[in-house]
C-alpha atoms as a PDB file:
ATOM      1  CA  UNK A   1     -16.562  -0.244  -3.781  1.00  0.00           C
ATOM      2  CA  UNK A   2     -15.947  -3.015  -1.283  1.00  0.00           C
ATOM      3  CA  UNK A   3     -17.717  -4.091   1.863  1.00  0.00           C
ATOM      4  CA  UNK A   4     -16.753  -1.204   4.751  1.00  0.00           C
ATOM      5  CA  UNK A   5     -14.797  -3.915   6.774  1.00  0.00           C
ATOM      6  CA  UNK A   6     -14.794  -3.750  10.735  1.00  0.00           C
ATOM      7  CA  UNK A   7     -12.274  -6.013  13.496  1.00  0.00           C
ATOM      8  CA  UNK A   8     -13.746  -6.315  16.828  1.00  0.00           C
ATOM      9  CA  UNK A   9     -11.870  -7.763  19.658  1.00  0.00           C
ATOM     10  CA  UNK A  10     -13.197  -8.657  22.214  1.00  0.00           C
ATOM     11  CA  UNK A  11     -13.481 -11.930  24.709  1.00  0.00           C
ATOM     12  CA  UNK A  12     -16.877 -11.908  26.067  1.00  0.00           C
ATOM     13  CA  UNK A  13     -18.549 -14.026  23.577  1.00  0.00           C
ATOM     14  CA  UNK A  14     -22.060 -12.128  24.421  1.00  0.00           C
ATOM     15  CA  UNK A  15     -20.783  -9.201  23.797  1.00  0.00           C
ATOM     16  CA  UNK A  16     -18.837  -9.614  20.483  1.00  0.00           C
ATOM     17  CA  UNK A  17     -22.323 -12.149  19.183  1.00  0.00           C
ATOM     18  CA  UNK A  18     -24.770  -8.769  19.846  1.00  0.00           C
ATOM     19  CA  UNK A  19     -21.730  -6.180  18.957  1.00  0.00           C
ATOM     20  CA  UNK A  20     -20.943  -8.329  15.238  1.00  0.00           C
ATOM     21  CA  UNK A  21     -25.181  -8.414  15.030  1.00  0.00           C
ATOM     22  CA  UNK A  22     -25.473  -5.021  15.215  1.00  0.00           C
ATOM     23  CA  UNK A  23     -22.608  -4.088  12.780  1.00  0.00           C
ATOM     24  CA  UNK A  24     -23.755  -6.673  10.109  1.00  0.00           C
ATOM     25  CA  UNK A  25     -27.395  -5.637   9.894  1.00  0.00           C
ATOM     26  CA  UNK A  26     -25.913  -1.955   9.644  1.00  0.00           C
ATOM     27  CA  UNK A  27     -24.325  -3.775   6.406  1.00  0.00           C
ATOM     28  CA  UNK A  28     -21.003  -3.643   7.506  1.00  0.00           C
ATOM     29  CA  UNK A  29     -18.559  -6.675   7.279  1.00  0.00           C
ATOM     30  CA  UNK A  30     -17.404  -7.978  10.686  1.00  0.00           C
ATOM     31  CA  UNK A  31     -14.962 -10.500  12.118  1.00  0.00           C
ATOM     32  CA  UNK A  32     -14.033 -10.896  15.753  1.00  0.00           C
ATOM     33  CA  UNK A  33     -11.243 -12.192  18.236  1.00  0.00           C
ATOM     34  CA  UNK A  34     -11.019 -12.987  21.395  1.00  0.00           C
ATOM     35  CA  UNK A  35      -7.181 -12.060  21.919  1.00  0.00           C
ATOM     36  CA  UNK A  36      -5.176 -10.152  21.248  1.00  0.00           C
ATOM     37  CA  UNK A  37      -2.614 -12.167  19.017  1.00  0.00           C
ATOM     38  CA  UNK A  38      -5.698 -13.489  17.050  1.00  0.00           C
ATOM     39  CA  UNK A  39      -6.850 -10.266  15.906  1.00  0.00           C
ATOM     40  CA  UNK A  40      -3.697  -9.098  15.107  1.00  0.00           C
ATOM     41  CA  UNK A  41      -3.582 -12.182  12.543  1.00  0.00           C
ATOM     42  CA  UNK A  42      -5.777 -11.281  11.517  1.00  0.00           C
ATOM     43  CA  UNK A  43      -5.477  -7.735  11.235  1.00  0.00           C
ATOM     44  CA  UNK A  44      -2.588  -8.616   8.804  1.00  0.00           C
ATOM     45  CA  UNK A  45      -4.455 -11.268   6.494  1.00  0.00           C
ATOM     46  CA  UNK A  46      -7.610  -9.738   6.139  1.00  0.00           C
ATOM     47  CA  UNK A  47      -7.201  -5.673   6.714  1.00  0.00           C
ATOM     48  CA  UNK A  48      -9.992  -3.619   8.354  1.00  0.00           C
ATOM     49  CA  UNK A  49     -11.256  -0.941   7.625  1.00  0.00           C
ATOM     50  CA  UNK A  50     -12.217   0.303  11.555  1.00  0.00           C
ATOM     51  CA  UNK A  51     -11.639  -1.436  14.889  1.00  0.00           C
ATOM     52  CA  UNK A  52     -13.120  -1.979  17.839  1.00  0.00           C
ATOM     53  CA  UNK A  53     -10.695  -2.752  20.460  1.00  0.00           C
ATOM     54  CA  UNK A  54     -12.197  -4.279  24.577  1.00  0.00           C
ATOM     55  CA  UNK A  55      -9.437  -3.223  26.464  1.00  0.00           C
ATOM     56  CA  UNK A  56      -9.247  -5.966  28.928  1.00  0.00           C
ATOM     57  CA  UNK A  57      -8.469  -9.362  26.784  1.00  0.00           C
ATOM     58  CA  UNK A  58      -5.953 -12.237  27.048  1.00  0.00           C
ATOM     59  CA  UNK A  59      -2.522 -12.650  26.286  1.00  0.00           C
ATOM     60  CA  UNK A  60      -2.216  -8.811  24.399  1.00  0.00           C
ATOM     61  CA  UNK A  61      -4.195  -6.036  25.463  1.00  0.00           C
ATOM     62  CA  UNK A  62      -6.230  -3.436  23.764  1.00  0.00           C
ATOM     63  CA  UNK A  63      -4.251  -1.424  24.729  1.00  0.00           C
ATOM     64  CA  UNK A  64      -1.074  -3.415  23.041  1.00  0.00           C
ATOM     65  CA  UNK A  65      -2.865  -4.065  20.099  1.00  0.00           C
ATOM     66  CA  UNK A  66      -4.003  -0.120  19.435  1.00  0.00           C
ATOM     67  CA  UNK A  67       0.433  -0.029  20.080  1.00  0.00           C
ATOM     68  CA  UNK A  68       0.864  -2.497  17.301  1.00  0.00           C
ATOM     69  CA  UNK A  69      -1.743  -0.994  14.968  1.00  0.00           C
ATOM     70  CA  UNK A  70      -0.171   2.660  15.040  1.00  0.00           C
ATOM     71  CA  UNK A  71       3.077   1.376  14.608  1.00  0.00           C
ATOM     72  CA  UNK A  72       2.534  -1.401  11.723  1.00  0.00           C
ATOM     73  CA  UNK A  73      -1.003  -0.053  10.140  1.00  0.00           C
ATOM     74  CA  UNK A  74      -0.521   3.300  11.266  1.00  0.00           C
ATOM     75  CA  UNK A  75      -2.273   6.762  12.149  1.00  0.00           C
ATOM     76  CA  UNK A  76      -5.120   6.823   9.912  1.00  0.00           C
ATOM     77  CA  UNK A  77      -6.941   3.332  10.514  1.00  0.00           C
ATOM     78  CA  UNK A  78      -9.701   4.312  12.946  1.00  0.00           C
ATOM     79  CA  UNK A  79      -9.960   2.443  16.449  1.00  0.00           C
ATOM     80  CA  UNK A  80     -12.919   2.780  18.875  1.00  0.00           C
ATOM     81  CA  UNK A  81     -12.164   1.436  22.216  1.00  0.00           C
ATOM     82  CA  UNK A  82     -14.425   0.012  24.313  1.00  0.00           C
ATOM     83  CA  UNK A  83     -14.275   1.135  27.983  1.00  0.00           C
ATOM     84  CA  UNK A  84     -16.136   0.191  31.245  1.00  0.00           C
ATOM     85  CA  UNK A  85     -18.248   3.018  32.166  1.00  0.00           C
ATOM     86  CA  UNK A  86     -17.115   5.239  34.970  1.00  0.00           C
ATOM     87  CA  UNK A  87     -13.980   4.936  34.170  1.00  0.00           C
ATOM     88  CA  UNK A  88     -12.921   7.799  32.935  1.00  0.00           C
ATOM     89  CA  UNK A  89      -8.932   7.124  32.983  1.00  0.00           C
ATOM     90  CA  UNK A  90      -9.444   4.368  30.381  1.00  0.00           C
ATOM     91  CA  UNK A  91     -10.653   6.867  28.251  1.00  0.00           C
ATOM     92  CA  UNK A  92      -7.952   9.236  28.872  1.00  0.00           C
ATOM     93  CA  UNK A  93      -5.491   6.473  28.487  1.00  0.00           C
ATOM     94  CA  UNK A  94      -7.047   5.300  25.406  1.00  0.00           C
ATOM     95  CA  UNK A  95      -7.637   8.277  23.560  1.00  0.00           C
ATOM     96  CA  UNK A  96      -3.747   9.481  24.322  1.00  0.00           C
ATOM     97  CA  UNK A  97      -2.647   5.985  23.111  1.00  0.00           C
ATOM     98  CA  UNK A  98      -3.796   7.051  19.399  1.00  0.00           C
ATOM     99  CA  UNK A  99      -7.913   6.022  19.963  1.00  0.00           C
ATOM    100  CA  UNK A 100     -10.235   7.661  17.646  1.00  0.00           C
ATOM    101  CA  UNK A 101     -13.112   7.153  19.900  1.00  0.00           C
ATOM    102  CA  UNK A 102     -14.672   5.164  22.457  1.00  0.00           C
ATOM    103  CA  UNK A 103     -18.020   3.323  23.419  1.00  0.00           C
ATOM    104  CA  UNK A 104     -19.308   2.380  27.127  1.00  0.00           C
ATOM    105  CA  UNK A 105     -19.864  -1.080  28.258  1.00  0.00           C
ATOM    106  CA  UNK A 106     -22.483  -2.037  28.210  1.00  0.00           C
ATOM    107  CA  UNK A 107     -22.869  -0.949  24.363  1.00  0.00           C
ATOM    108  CA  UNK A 108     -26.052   0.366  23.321  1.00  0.00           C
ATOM    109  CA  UNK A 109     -27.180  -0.175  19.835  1.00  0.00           C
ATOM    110  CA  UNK A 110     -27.720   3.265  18.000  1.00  0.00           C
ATOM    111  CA  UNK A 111     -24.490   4.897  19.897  1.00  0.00           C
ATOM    112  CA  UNK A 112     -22.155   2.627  18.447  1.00  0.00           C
ATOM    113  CA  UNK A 113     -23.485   2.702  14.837  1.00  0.00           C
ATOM    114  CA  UNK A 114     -23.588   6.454  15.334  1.00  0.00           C
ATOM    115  CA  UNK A 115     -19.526   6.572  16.173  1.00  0.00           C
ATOM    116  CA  UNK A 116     -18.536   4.052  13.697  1.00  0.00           C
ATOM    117  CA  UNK A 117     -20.861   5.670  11.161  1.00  0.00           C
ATOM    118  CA  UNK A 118     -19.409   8.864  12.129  1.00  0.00           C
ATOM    119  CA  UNK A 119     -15.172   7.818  12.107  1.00  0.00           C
ATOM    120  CA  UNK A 120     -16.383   5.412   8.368  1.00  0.00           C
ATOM    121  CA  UNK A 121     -17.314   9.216   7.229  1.00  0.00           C
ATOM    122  CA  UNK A 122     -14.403  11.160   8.244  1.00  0.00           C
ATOM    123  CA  UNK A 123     -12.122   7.935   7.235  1.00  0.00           C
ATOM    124  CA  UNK A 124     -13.414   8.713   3.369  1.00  0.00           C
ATOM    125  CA  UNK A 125     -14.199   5.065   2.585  1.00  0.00           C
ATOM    126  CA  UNK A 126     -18.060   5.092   2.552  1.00  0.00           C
ATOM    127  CA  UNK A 127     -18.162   8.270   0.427  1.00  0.00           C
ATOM    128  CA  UNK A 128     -19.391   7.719  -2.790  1.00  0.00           C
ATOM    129  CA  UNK A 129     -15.712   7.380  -4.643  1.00  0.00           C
ATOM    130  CA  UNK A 130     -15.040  10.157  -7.223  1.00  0.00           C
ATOM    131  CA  UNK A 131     -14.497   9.618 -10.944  1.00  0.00           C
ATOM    132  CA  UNK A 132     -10.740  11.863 -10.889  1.00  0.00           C
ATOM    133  CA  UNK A 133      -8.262  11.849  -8.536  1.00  0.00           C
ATOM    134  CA  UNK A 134      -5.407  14.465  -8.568  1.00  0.00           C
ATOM    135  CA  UNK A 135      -2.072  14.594  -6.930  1.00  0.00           C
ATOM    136  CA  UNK A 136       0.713  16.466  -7.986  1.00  0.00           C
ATOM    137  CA  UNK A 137       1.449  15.425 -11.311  1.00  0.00           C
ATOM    138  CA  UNK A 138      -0.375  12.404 -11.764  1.00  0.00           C
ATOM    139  CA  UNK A 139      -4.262  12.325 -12.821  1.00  0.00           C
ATOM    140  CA  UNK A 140      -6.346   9.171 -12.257  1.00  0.00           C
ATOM    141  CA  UNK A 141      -9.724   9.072 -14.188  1.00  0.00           C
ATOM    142  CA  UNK A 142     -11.609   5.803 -12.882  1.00  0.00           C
ATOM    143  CA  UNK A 143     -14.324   5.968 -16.059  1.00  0.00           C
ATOM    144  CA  UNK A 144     -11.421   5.899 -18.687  1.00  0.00           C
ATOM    145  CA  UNK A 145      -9.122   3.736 -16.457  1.00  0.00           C
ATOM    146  CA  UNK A 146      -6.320   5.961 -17.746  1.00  0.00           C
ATOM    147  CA  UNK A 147      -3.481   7.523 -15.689  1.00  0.00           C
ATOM    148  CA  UNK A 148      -1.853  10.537 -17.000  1.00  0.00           C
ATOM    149  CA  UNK A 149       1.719  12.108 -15.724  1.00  0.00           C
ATOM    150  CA  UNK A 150       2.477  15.317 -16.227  1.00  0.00           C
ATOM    151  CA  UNK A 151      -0.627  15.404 -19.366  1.00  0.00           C
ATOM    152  CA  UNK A 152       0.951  12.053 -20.879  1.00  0.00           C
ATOM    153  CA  UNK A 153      -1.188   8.984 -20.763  1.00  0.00           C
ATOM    154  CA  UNK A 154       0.581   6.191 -19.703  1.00  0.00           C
ATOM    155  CA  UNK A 155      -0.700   3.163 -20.176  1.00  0.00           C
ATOM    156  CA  UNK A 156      -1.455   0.362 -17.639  1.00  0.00           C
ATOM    157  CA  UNK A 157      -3.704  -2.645 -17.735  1.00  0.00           C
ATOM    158  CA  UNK A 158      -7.057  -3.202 -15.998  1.00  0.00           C
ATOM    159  CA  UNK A 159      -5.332  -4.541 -12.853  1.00  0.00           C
ATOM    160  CA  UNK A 160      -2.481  -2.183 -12.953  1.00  0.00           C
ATOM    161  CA  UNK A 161      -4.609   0.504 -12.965  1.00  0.00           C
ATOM    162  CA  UNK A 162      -7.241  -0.255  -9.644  1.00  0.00           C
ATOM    163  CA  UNK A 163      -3.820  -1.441  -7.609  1.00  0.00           C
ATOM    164  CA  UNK A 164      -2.443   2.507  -8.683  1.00  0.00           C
ATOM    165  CA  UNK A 165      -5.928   3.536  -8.211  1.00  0.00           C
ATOM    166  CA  UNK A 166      -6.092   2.329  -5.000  1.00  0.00           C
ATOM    167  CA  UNK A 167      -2.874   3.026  -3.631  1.00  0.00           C
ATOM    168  CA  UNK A 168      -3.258   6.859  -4.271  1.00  0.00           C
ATOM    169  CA  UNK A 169      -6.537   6.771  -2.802  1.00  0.00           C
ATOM    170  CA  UNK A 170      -5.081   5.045   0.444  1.00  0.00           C
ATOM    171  CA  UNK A 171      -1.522   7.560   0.482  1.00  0.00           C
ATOM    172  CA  UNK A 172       0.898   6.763   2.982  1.00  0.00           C
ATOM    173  CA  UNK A 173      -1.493   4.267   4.322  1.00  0.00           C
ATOM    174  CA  UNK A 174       0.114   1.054   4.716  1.00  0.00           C
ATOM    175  CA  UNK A 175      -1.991  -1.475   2.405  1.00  0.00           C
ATOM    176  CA  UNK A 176      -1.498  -5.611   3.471  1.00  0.00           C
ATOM    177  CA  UNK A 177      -1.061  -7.803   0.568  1.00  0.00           C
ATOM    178  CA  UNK A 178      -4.549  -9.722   1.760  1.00  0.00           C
ATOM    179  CA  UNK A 179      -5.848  -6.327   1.752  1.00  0.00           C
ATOM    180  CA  UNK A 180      -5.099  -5.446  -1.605  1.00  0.00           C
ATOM    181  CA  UNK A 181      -6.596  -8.784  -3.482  1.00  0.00           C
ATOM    182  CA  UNK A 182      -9.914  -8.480  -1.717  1.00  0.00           C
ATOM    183  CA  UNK A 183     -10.316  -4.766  -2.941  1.00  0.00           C
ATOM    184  CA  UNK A 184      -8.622  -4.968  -5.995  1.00  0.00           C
ATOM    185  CA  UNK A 185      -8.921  -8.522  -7.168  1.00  0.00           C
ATOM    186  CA  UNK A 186     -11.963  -9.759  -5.068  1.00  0.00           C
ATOM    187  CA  UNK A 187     -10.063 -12.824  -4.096  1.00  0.00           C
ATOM    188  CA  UNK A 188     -11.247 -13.429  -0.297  1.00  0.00           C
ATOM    189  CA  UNK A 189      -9.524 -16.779   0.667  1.00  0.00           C
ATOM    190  CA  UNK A 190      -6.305 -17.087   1.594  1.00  0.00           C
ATOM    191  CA  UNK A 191      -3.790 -18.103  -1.123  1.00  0.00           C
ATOM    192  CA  UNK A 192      -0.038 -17.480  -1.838  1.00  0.00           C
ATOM    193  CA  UNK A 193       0.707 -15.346  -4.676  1.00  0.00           C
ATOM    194  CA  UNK A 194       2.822 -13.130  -6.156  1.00  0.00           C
ATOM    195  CA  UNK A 195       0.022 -10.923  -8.140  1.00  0.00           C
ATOM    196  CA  UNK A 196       0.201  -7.986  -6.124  1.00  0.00           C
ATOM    197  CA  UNK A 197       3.818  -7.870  -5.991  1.00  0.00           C
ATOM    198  CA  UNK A 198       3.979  -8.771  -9.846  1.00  0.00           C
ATOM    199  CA  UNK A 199       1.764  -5.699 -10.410  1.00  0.00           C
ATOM    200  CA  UNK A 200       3.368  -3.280  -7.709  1.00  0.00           C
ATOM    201  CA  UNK A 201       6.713  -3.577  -9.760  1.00  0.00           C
ATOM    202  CA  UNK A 202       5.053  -2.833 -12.879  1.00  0.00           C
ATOM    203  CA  UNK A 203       3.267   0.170 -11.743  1.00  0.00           C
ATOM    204  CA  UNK A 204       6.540   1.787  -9.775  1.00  0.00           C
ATOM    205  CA  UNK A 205       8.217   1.374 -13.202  1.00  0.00           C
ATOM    206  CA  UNK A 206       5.843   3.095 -15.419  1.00  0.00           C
ATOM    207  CA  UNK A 207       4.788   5.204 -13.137  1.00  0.00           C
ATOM    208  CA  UNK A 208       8.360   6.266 -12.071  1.00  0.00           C
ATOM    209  CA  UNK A 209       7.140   5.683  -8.454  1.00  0.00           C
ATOM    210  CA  UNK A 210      10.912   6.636  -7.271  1.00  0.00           C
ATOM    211  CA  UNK A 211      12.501   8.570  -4.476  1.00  0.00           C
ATOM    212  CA  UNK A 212      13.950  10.629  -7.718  1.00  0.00           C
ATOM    213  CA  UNK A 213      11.068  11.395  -8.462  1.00  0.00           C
ATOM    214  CA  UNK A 214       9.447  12.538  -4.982  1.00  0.00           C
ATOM    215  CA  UNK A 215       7.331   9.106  -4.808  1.00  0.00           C
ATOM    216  CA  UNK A 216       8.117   5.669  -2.938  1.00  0.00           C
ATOM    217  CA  UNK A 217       6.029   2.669  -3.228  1.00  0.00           C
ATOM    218  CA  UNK A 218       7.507   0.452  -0.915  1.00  0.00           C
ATOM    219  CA  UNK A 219       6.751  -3.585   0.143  1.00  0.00           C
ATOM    220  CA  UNK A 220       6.758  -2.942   4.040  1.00  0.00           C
ATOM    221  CA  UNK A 221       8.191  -6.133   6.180  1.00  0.00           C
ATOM    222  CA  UNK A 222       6.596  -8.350   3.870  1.00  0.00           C
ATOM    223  CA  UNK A 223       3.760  -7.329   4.945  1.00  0.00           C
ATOM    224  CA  UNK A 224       2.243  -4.982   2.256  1.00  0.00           C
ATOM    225  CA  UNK A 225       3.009  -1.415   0.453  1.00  0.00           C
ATOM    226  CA  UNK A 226       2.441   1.976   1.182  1.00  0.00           C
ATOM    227  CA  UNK A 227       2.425   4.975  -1.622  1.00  0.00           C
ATOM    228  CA  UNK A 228       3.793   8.014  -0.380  1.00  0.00           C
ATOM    229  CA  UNK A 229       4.953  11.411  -1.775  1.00  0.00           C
ATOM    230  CA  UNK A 230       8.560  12.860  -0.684  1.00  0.00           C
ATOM    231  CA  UNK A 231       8.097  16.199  -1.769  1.00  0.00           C
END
């Protein structure tokens, strides 16, 4: 399974040095912004697994970019905001915003590997990943690489089959194209291609990924796709 991947933005350079550190001797992989249109660049062209959002930063808040995420990445990416202690209707205000959890400034050490350890848990992407996955009538054995519908094995190739694999795992998540190579294909740099959206077609027409079928798998803005189930 790939690195656990972690965004922090955040403008005090002190702070984001001891705060990526931290993270990275905790083995996670970290990159950092200092505002707010940054990190949603790169939010887009990498993919995170977690965030941690400052709340005060320039040009687009935390507060804008935690807007952004829920409406683009949506409600299952986990976001930790960090808030300036005593004040207690940042928290309030982050937390109804769509927050997951927060962390006082200044950050100590074992509280924030503790929450992120804690929403990386609950998020399902540091479990150890299981062998079958089931949902409604599709069956996805990862030792076999073989996807059965319905009890009939339908073929797919190596690649065909992590991009499925990985889109059920992640349902109704919405997946960036970026995303999707590092996980599936291990390509980290930045190039243009069409593999992902090569393979995505394939897969929605073997798979009968179809609204006729109770399934969508959709390319969102050109950003990505998301799997979800109609039914």
């Amino acid at each position: 399974m790939s690195q656990f991947s972690i965004g922090i933005l955040e403008d005090d350079v002190d702070q984001s040095d001891l705060l990526e550190l931290w993270l990275a001797d905790a083995g996670y992989d970290v990159f950092s912004s200092a505002t707010g249109p940054d990190f949603v660049r790169a939010a887009q062209s990498r993919g995170f697994d977690l965030m941690i959002l400052d709340w005060m930063v320039p040009e687009m808040d935390g507060l804008e970019v935690l807007e952004w995420v829920r409406n683009n990445i949506g409600e299952r990416l986990p976001v930790i905001f960090l808030t300036t202690r005593g004040k207690e209707e940042q928290i309030v205000t982050a937390l109804d915003a769509g927050a997951d959890d927060y962390v006082t400034k200044p950050a100590k050490r074992a509280e924030l590997l503790a929450r992120v350890g804690a929403l990386a848990r609950r998020s399902g992407l540091t479990d150890e990943p299981p062998d079958t996955l089931k949902i409604g009538e599709f069956e996805l054995d990862r030792n076999s690489s073989q996807v059965k519908k319905n009890d009939v094995n339908i073929p797919l190739t190596g690649r065909e089959f992590e991009l499925a694999w990985f889109l059920f795992s992640n349902l109704s998540k919405i997946l960036s194209r970026e995303y999707l190579l590092r996980h599936v294909w291990n390509i980290t740099t930045e190039v243009h291609t069409r593999t992902v959206d090569t393979h995505a077609s394939r897969i929605r027409g073997k798979l009968g990924l179809r609204p006729e079928n109770g399934w969508k798998l959709s390319s969102v803005y050109y950003y990505g796709y998301r799997l979800e189930r109609l039914d």
